[in-house]
C-alpha atoms as a PDB file:
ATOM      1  CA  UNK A   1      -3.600   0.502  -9.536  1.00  0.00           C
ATOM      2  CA  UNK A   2      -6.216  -2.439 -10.381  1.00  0.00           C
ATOM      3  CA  UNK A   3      -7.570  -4.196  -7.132  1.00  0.00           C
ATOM      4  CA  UNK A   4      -9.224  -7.570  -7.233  1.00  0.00           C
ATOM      5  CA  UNK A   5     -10.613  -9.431  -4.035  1.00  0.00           C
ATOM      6  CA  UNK A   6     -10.719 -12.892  -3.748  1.00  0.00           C
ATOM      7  CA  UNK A   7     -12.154 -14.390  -0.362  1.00  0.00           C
ATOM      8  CA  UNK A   8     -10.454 -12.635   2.147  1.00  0.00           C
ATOM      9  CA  UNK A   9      -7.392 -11.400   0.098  1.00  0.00           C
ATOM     10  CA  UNK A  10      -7.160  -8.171  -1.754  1.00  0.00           C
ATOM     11  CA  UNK A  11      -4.815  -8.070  -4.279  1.00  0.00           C
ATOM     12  CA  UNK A  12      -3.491  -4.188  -5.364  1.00  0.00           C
ATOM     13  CA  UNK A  13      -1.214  -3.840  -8.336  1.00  0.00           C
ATOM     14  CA  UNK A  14       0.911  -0.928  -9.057  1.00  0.00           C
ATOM     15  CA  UNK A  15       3.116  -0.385 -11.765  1.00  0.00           C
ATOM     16  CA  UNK A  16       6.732   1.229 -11.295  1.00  0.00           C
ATOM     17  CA  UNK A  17       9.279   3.013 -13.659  1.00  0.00           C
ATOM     18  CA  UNK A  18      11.793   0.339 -13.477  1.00  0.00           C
ATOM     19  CA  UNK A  19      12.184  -0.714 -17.081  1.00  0.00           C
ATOM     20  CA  UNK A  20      11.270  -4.135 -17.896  1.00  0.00           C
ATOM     21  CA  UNK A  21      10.089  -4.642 -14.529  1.00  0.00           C
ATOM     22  CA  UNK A  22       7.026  -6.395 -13.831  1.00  0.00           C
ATOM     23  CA  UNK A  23       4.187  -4.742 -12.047  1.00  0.00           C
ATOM     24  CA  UNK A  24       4.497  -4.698  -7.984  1.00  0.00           C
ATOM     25  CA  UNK A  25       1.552  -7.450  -6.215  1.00  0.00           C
ATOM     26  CA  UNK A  26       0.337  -6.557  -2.863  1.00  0.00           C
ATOM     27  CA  UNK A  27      -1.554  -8.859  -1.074  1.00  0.00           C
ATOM     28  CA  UNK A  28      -3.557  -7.480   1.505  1.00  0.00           C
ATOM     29  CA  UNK A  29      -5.214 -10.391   4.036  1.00  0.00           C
ATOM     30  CA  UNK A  30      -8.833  -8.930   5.588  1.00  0.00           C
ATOM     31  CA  UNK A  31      -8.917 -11.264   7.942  1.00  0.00           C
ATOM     32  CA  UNK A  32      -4.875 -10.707   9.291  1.00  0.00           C
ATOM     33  CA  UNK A  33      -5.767  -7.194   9.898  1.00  0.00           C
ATOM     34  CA  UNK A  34      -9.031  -5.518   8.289  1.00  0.00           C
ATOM     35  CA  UNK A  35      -8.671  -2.456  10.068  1.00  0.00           C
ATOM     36  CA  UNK A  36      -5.379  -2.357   8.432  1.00  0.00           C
ATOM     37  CA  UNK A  37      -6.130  -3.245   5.076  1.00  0.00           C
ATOM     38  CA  UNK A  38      -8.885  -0.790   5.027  1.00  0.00           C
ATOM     39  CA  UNK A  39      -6.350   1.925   5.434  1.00  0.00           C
ATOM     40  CA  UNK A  40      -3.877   0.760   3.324  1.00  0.00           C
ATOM     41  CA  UNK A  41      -6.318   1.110   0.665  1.00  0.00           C
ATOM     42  CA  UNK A  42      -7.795   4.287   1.718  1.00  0.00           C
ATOM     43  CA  UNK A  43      -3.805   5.299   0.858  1.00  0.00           C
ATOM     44  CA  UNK A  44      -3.991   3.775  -2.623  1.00  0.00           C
ATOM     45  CA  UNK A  45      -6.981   5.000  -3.093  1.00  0.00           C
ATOM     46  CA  UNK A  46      -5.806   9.239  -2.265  1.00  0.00           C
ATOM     47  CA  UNK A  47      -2.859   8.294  -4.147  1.00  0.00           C
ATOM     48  CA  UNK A  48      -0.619   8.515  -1.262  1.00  0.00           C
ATOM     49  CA  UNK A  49       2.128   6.518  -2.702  1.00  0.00           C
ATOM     50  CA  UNK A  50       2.543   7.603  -6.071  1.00  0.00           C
ATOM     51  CA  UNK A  51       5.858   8.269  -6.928  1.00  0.00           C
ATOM     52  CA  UNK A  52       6.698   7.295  -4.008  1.00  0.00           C
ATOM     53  CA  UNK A  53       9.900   4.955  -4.261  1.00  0.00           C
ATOM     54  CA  UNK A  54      11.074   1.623  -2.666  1.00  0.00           C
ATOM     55  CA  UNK A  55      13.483   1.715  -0.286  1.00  0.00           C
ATOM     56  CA  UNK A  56      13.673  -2.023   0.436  1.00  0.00           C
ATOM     57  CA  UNK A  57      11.928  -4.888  -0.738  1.00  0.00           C
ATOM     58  CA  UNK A  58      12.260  -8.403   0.260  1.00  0.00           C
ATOM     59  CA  UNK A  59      10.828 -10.431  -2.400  1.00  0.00           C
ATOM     60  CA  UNK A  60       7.742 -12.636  -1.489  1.00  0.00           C
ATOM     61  CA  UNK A  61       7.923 -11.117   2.161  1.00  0.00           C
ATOM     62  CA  UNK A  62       8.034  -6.996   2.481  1.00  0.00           C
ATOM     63  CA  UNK A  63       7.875  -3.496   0.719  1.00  0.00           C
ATOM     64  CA  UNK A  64       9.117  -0.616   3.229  1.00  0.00           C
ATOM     65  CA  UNK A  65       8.165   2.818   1.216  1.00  0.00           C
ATOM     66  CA  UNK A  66       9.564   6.687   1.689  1.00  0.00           C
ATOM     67  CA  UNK A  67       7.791   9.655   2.138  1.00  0.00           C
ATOM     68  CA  UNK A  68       5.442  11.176  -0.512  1.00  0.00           C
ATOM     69  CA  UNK A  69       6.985  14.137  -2.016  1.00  0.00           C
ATOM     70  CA  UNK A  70       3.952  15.876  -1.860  1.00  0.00           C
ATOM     71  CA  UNK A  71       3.923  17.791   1.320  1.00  0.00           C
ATOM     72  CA  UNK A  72       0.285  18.705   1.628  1.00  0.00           C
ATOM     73  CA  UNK A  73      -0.788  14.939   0.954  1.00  0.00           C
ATOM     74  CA  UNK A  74       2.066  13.713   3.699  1.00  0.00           C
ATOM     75  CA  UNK A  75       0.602  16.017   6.250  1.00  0.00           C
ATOM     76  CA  UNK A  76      -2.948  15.196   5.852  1.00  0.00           C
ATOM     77  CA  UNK A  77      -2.027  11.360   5.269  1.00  0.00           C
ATOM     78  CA  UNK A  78       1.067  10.722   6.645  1.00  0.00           C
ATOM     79  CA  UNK A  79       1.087  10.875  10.184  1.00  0.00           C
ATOM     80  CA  UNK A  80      -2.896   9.146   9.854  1.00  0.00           C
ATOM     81  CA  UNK A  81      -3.304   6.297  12.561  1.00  0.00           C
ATOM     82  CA  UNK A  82      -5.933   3.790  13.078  1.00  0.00           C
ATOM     83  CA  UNK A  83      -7.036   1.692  15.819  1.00  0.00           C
ATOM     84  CA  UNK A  84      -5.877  -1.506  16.586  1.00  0.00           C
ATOM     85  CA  UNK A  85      -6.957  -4.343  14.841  1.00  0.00           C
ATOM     86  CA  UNK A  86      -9.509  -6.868  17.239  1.00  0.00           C
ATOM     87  CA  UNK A  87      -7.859  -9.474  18.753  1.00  0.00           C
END
């Protein structure tokens, strides 16, 4: 995972084990949701989704994930909630 931040965009790359695939982009917008993005990084960050495959992706638009395969990391991470963003 690399992370650069530009403005109010965070940018998180991952690789995947698709072969001759290019590396997955996401782009993270602070000021959409920064409670949000926070988390979603705090999950990069643990780990929390690697290995953890695709199960649909709509290019330019969404990634939808599965559960991590590592059960202790899913129960301290998985079920994790945050507040809602300000209005």
């Amino acid at each position: 995972m690399s992370r650069t931040n530009a403005s109010k965009i965070t940018k998180v790359t991952c690789g995947t084990t698709v072969l001759d695939s290019e590396p997955v982009v996401f782009e993270l917008h602070l000021d959409w949701s920064p409670l949000g993005v926070e988390h979603a990084l705090s999950l990069f960050r643990e780990g929390f989704y690697d290995g953890v495959p695709f199960f649909r992706v709509m290019k330019g638009f969404l990634v939808q994930f599965g559960l991590n395969y590592d059960k202790q990391l899913q129960k301290r991470l998985g079920d994790t909630t945050i507040a809602d963003d300000p209005p």
